[in-house]
PDB file of N, CA and C in Angstrom:
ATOM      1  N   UNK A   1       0.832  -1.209   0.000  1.00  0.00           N
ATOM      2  CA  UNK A   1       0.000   0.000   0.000  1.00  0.00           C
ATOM      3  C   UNK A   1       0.865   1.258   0.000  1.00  0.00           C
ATOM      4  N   UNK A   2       2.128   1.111   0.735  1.00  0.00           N
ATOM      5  CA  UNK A   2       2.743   2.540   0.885  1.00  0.00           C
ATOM      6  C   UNK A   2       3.053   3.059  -0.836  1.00  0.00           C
ATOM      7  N   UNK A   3       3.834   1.262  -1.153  1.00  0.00           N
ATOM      8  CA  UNK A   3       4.248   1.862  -2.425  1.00  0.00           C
ATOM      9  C   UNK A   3       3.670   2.681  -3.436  1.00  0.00           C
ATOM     10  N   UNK A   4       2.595   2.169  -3.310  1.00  0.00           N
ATOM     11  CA  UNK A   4       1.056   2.770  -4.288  1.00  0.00           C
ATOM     12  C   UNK A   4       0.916   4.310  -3.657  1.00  0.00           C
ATOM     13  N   UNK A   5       1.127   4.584  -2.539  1.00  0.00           N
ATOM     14  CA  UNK A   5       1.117   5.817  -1.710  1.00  0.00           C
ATOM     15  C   UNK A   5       2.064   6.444  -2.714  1.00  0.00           C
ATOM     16  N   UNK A   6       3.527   6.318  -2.578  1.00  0.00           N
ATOM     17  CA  UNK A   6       4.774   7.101  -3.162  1.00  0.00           C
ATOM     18  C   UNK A   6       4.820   7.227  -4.619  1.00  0.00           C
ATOM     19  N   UNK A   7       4.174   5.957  -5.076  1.00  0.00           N
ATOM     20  CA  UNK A   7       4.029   6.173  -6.142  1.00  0.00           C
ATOM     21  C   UNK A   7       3.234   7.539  -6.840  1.00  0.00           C
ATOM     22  N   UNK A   8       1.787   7.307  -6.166  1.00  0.00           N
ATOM     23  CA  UNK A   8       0.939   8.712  -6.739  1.00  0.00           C
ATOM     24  C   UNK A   8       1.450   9.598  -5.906  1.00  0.00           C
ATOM     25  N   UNK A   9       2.115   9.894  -5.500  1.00  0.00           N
ATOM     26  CA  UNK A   9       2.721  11.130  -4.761  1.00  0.00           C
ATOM     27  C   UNK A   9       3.307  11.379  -5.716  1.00  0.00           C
ATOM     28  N   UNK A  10       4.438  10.637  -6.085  1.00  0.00           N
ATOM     29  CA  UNK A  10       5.727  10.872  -7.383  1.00  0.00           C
ATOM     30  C   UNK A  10       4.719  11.592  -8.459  1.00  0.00           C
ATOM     31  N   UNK A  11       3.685  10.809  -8.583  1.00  0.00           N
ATOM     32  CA  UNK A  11       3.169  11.047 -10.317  1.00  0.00           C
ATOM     33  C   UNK A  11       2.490  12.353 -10.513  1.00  0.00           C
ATOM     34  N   UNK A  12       2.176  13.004  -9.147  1.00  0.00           N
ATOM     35  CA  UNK A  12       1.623  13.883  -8.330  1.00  0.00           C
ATOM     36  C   UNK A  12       2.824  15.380  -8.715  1.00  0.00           C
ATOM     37  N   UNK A  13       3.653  15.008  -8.100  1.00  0.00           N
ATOM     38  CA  UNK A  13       4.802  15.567  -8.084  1.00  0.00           C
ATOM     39  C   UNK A  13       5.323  16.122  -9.683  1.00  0.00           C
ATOM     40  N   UNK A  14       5.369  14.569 -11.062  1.00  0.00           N
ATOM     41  CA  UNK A  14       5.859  15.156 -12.068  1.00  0.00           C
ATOM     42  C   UNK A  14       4.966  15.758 -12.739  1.00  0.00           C
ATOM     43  N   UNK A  15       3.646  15.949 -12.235  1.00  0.00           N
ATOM     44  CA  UNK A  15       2.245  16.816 -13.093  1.00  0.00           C
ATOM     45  C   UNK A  15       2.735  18.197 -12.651  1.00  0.00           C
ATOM     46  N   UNK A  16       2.966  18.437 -11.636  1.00  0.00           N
ATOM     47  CA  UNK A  16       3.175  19.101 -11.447  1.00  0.00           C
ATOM     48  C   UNK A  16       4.416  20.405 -12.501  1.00  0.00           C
ATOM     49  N   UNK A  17       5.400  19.410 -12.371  1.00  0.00           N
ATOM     50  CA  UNK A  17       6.348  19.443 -13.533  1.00  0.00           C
ATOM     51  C   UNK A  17       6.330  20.020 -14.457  1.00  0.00           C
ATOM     52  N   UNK A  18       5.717  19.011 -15.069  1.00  0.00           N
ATOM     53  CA  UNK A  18       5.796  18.301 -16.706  1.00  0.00           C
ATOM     54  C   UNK A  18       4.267  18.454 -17.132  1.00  0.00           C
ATOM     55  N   UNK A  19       3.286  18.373 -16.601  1.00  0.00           N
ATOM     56  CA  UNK A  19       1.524  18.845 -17.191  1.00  0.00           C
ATOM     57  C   UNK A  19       1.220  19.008 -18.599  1.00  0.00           C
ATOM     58  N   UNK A  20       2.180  20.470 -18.313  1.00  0.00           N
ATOM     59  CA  UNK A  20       1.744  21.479 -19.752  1.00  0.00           C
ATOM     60  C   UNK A  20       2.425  20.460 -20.802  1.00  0.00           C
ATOM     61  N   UNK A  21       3.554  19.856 -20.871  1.00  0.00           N
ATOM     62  CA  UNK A  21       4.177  19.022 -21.792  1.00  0.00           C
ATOM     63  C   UNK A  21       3.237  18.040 -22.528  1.00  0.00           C
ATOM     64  N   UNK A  22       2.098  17.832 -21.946  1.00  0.00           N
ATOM     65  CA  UNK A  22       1.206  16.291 -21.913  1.00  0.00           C
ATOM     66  C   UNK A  22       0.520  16.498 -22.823  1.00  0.00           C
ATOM     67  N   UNK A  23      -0.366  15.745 -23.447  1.00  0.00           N
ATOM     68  CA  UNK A  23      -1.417  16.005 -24.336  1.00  0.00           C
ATOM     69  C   UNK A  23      -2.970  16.123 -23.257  1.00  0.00           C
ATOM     70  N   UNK A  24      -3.745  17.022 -23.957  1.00  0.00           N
ATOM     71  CA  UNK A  24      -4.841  17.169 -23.188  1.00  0.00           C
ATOM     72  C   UNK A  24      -5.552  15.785 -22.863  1.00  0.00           C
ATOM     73  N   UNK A  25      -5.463  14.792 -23.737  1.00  0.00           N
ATOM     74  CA  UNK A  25      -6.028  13.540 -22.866  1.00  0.00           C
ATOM     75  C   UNK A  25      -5.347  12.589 -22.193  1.00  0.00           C
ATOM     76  N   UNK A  26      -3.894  13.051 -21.783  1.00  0.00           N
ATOM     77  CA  UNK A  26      -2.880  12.588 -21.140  1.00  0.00           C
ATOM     78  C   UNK A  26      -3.424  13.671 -19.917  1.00  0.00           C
ATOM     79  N   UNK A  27      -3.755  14.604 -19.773  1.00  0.00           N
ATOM     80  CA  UNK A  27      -3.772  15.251 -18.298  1.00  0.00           C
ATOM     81  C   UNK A  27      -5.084  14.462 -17.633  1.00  0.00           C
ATOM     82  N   UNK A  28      -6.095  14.393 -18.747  1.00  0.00           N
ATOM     83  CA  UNK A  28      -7.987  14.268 -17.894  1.00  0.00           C
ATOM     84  C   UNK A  28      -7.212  12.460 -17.665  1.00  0.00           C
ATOM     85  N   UNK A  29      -6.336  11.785 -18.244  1.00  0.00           N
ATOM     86  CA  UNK A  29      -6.477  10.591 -17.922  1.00  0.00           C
ATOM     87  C   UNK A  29      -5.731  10.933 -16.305  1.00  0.00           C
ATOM     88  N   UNK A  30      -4.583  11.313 -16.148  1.00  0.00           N
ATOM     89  CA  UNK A  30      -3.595  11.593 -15.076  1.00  0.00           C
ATOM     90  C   UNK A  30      -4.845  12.365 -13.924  1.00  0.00           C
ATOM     91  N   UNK A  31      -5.337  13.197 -14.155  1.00  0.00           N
ATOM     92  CA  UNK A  31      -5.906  14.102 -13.402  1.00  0.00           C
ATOM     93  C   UNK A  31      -7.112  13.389 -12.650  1.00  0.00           C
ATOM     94  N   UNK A  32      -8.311  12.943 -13.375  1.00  0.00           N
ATOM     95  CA  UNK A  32      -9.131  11.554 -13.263  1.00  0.00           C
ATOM     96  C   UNK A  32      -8.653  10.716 -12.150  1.00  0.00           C
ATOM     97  N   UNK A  33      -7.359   9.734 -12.507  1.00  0.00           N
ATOM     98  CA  UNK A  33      -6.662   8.498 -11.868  1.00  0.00           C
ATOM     99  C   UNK A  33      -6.058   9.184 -10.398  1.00  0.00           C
ATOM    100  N   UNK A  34      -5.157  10.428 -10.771  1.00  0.00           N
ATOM    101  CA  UNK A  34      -4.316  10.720  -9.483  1.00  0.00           C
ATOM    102  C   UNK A  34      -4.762  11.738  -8.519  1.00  0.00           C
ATOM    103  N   UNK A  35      -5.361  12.656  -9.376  1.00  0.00           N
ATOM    104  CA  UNK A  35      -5.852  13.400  -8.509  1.00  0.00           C
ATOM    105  C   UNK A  35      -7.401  13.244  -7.899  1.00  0.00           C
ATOM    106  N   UNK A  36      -8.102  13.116  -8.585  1.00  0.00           N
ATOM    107  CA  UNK A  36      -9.640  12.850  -8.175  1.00  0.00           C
ATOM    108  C   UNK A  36     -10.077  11.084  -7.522  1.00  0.00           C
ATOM    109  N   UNK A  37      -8.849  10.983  -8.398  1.00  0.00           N
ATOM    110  CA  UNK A  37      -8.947   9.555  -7.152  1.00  0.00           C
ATOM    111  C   UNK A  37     -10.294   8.401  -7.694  1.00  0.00           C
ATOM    112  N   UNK A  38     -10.655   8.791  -8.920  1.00  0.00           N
ATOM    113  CA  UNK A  38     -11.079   7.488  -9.539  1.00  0.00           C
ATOM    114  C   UNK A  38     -10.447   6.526 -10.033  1.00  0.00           C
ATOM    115  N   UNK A  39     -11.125   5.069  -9.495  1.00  0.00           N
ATOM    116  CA  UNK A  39     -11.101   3.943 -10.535  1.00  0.00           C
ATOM    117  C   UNK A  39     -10.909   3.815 -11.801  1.00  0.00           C
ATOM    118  N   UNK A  40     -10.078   3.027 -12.220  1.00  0.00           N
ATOM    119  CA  UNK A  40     -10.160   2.471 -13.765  1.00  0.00           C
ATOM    120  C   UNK A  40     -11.112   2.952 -14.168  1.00  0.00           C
ATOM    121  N   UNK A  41     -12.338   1.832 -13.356  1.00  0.00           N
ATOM    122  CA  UNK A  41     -13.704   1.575 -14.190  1.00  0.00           C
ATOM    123  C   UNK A  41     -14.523   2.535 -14.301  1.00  0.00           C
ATOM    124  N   UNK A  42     -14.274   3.516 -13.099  1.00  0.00           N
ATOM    125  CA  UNK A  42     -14.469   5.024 -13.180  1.00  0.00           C
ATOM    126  C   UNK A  42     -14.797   5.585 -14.316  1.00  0.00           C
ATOM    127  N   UNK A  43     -13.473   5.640 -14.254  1.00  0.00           N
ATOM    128  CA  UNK A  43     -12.687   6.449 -15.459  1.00  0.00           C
ATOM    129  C   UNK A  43     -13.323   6.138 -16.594  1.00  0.00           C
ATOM    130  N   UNK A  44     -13.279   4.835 -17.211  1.00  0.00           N
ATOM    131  CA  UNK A  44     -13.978   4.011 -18.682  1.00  0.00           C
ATOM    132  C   UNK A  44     -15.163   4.444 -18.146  1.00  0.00           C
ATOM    133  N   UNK A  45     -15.918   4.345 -17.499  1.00  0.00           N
ATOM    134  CA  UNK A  45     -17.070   4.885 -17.787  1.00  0.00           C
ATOM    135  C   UNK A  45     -17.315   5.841 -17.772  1.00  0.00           C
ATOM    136  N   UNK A  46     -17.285   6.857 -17.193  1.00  0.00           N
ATOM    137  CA  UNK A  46     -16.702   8.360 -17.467  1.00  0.00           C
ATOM    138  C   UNK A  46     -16.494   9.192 -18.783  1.00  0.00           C
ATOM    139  N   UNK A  47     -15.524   8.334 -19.530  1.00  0.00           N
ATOM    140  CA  UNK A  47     -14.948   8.345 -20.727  1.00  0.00           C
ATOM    141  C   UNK A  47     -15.542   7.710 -21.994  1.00  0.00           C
ATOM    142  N   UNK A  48     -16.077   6.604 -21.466  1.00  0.00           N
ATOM    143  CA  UNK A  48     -17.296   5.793 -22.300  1.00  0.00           C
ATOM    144  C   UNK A  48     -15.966   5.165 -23.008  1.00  0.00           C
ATOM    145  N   UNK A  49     -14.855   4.403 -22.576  1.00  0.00           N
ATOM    146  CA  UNK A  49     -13.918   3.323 -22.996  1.00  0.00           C
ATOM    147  C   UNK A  49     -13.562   2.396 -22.030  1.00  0.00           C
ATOM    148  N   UNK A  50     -12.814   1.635 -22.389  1.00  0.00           N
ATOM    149  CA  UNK A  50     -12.811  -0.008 -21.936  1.00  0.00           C
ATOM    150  C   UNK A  50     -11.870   0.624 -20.773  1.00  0.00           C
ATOM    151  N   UNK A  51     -11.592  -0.207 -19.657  1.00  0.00           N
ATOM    152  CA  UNK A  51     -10.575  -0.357 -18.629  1.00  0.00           C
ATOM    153  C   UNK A  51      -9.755  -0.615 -18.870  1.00  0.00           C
ATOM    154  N   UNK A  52      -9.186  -1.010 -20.278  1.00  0.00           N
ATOM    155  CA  UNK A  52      -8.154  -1.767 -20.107  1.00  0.00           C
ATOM    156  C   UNK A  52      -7.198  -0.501 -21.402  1.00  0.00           C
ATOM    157  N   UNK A  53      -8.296   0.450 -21.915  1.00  0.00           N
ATOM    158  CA  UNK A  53      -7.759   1.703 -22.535  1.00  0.00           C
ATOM    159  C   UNK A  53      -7.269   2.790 -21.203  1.00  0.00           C
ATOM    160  N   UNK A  54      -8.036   2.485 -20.693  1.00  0.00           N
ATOM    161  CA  UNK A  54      -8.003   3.614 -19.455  1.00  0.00           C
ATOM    162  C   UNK A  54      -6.439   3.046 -18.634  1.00  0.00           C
ATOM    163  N   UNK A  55      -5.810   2.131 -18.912  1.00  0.00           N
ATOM    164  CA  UNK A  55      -5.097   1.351 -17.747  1.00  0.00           C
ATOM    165  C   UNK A  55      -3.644   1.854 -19.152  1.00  0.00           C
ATOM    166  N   UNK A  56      -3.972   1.504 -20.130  1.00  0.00           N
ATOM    167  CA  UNK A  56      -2.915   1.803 -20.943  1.00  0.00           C
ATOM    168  C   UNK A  56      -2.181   2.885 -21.552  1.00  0.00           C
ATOM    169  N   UNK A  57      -3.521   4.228 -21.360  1.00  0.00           N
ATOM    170  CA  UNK A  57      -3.661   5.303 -21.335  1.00  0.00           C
ATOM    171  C   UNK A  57      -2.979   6.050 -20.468  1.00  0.00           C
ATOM    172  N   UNK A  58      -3.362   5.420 -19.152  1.00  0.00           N
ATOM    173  CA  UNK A  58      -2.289   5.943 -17.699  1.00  0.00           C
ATOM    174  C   UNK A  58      -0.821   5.778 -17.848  1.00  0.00           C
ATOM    175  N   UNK A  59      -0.500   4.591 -18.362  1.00  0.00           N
ATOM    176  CA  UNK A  59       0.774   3.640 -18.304  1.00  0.00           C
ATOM    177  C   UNK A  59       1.667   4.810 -18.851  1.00  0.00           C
ATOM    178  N   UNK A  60       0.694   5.035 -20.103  1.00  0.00           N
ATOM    179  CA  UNK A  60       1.871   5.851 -21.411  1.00  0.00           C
ATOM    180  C   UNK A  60       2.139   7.067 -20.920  1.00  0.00           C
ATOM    181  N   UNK A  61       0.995   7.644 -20.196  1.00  0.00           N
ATOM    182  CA  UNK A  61       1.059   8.858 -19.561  1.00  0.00           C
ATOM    183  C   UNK A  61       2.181   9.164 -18.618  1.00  0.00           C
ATOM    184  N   UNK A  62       2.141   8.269 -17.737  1.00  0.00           N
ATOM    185  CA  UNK A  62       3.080   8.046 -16.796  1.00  0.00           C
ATOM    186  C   UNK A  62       4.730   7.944 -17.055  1.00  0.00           C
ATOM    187  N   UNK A  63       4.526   7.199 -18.599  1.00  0.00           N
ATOM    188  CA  UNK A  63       5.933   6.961 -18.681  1.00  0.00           C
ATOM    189  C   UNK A  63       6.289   8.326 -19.288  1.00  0.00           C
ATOM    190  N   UNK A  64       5.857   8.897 -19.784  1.00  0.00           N
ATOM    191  CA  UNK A  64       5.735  10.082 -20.802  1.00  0.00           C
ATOM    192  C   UNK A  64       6.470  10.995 -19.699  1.00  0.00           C
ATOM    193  N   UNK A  65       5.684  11.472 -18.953  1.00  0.00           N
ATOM    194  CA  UNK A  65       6.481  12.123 -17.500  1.00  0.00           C
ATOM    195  C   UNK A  65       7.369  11.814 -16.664  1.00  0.00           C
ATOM    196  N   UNK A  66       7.559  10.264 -16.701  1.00  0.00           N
ATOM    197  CA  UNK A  66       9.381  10.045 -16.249  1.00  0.00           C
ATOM    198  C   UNK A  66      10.340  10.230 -17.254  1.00  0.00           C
ATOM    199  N   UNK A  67       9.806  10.008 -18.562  1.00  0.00           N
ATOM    200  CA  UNK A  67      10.819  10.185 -19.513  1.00  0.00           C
ATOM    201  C   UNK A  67      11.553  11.784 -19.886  1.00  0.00           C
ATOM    202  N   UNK A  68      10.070  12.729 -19.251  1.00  0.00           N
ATOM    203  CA  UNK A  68      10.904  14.091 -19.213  1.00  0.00           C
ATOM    204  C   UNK A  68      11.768  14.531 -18.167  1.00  0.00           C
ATOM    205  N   UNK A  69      10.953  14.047 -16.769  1.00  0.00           N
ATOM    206  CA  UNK A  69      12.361  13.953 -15.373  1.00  0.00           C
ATOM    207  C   UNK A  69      13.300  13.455 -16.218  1.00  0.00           C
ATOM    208  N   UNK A  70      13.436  12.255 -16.642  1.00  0.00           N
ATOM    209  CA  UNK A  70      14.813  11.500 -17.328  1.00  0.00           C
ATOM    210  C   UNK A  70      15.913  12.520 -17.961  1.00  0.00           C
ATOM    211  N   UNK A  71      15.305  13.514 -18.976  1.00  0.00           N
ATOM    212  CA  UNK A  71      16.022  14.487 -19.929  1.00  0.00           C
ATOM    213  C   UNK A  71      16.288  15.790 -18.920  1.00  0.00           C
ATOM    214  N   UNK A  72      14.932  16.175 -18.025  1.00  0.00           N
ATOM    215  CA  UNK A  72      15.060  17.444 -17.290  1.00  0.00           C
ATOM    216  C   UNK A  72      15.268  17.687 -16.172  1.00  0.00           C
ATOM    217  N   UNK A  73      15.164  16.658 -15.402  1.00  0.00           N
ATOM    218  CA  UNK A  73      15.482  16.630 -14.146  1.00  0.00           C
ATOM    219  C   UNK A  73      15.162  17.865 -12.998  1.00  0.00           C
ATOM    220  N   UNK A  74      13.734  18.377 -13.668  1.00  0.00           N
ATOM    221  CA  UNK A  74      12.950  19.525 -12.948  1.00  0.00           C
ATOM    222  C   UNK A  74      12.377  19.207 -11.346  1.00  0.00           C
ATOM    223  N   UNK A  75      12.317  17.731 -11.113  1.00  0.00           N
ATOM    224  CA  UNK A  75      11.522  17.523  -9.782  1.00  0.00           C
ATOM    225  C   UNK A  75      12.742  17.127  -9.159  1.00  0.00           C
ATOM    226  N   UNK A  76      14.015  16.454  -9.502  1.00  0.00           N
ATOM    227  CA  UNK A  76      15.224  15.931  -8.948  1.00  0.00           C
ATOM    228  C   UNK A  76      15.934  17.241  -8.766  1.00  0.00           C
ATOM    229  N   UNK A  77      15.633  18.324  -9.093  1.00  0.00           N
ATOM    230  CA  UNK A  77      16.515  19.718  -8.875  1.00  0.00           C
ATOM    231  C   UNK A  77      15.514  20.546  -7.589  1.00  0.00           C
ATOM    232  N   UNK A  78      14.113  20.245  -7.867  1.00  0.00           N
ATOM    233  CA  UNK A  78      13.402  20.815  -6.864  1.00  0.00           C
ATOM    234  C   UNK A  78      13.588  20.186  -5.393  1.00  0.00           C
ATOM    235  N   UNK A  79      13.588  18.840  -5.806  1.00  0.00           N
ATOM    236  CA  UNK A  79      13.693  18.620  -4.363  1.00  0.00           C
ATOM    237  C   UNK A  79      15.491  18.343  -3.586  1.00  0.00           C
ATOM    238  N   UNK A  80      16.165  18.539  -4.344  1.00  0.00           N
ATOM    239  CA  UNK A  80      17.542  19.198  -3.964  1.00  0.00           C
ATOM    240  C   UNK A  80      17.606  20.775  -3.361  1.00  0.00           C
ATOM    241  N   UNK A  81      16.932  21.473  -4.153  1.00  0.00           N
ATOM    242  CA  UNK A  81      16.317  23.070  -3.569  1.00  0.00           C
ATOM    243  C   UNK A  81      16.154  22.833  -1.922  1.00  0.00           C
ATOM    244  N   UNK A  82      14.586  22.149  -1.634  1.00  0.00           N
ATOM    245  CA  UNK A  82      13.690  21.566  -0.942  1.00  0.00           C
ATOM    246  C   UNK A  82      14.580  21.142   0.468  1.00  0.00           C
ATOM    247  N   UNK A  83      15.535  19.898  -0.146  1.00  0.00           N
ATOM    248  CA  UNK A  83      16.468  19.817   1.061  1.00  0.00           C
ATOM    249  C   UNK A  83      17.637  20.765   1.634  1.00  0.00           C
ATOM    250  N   UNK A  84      17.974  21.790   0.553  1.00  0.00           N
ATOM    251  CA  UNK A  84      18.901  22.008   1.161  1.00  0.00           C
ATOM    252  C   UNK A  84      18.316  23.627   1.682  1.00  0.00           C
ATOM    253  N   UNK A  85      16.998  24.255   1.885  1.00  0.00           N
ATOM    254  CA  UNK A  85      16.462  24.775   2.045  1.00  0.00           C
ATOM    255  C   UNK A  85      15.994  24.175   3.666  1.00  0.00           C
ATOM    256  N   UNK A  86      15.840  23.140   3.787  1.00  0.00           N
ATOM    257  CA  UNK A  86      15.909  22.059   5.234  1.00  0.00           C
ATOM    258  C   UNK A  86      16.887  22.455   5.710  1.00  0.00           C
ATOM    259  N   UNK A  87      18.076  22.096   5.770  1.00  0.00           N
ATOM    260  CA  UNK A  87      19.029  22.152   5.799  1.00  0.00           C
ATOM    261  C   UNK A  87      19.487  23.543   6.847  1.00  0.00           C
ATOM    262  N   UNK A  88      19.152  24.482   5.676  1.00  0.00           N
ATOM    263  CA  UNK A  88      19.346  26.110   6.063  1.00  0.00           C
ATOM    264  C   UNK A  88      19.050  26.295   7.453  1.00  0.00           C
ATOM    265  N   UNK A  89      17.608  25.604   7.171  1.00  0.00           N
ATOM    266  CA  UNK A  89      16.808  26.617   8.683  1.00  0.00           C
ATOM    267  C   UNK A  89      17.148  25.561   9.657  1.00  0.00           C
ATOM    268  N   UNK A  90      17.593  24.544   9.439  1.00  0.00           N
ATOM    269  CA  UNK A  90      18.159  23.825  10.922  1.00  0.00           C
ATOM    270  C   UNK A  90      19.583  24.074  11.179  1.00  0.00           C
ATOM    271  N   UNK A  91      20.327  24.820  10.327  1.00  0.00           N
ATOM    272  CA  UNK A  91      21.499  25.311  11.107  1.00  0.00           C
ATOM    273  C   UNK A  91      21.883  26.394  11.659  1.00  0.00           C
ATOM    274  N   UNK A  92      20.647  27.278  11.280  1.00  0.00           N
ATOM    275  CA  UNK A  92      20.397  28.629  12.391  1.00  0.00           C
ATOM    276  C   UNK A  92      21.933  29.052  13.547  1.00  0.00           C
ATOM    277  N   UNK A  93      21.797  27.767  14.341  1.00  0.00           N
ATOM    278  CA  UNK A  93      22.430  27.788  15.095  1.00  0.00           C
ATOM    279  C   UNK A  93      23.926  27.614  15.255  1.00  0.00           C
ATOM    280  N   UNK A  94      24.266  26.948  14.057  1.00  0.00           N
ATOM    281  CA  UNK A  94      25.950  27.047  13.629  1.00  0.00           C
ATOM    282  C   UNK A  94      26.606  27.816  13.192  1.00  0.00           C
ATOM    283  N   UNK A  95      27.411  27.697  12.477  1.00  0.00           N
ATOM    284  CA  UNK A  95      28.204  28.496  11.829  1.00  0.00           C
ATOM    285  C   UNK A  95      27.411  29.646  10.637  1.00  0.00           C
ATOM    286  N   UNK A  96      28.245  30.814  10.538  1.00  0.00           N
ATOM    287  CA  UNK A  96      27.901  31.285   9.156  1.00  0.00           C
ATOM    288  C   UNK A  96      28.638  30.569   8.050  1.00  0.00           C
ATOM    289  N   UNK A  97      29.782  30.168   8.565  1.00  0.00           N
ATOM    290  CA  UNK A  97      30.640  30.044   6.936  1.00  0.00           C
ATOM    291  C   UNK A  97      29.779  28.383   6.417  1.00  0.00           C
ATOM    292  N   UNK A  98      29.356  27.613   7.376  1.00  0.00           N
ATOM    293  CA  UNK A  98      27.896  26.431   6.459  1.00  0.00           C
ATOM    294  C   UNK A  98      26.904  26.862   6.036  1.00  0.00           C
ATOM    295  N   UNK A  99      26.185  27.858   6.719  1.00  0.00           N
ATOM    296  CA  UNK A  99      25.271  28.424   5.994  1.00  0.00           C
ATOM    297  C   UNK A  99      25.826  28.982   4.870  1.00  0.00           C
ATOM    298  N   UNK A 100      26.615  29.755   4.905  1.00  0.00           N
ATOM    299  CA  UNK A 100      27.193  30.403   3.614  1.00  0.00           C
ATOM    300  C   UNK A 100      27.631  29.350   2.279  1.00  0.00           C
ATOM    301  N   UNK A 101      27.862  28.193   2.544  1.00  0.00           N
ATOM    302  CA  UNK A 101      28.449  26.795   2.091  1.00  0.00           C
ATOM    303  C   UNK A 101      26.978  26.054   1.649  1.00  0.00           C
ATOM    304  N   UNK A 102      25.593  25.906   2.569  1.00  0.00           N
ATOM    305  CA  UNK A 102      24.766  25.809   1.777  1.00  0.00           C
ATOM    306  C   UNK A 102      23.834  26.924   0.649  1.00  0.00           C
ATOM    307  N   UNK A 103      24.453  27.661   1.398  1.00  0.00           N
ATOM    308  CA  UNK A 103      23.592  29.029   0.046  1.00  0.00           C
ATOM    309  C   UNK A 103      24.204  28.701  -0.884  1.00  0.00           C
ATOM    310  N   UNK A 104      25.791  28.983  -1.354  1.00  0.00           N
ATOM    311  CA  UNK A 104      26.205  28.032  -2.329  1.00  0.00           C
ATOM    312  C   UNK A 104      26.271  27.262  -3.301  1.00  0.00           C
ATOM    313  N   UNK A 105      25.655  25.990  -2.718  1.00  0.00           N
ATOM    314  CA  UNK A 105      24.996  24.951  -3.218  1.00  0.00           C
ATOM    315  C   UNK A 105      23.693  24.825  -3.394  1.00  0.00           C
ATOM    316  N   UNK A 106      23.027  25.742  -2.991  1.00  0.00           N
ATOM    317  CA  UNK A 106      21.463  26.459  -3.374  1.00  0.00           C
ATOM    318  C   UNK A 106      22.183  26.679  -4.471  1.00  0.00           C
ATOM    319  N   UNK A 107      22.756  27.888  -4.898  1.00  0.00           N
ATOM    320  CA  UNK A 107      22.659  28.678  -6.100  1.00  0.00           C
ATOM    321  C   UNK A 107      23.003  27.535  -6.938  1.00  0.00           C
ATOM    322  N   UNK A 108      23.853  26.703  -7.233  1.00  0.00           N
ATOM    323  CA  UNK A 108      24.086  25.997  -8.147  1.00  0.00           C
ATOM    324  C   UNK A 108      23.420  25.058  -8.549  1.00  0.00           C
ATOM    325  N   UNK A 109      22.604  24.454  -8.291  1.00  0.00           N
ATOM    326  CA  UNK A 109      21.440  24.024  -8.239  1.00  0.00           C
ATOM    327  C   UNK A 109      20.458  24.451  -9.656  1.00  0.00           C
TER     328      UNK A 109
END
């Protein structure tokens, strides 16, 4: 179950991304499945197509948006941001020249 959790989180995550890249019936399929949280069968009926279009539809979709992380690496740079933005505000209390060392590595980023 978790995996299925991280998973639509991830897929969650590269819509975020990558969306506009998609074809408009690559988003209502993504948007439908991940965000609204319907069923397949939902969905095919919804759509007035088979489950097993709706299942293949997702697949391609899905891969479609790792394949642009793959080239762009827009969500693997955000959440490098993300951590080292963590990072920042828990060292408050140390040094400047690490903070100064993660700003840094913010900018390059």
């Amino acid at each position: 179950m978790e995996d299925s959790l991280e998973k639509k989180q991830r897929v969650n995550l590269l819509m975020d991304c990558y969306e506009e890249l998609l074809t408009d019936k690559q988003q209502q399929y993504l948007s439908l499945y991940y965000q609204e949280d319907l069923s397949l069968s939902e969905i095919a009926e919804e759509l007035n197509v088979t489950r097993n279009a709706v299942f293949d539809n997702l697949k391609r979709a899905v891969h479609s948006l790792e394949n642009y992380e793959d080239k762009l690496h827009l969500l693997a740079k955000h959440q490098q941001r993300i951590d080292l933005i963590d990072r920042i505000e828990n060292v408050q209390q140390q040094s400047n020249e690490e903070l100064d060392d993660y700003l840094e590595m913010l900018r390059r980023i």
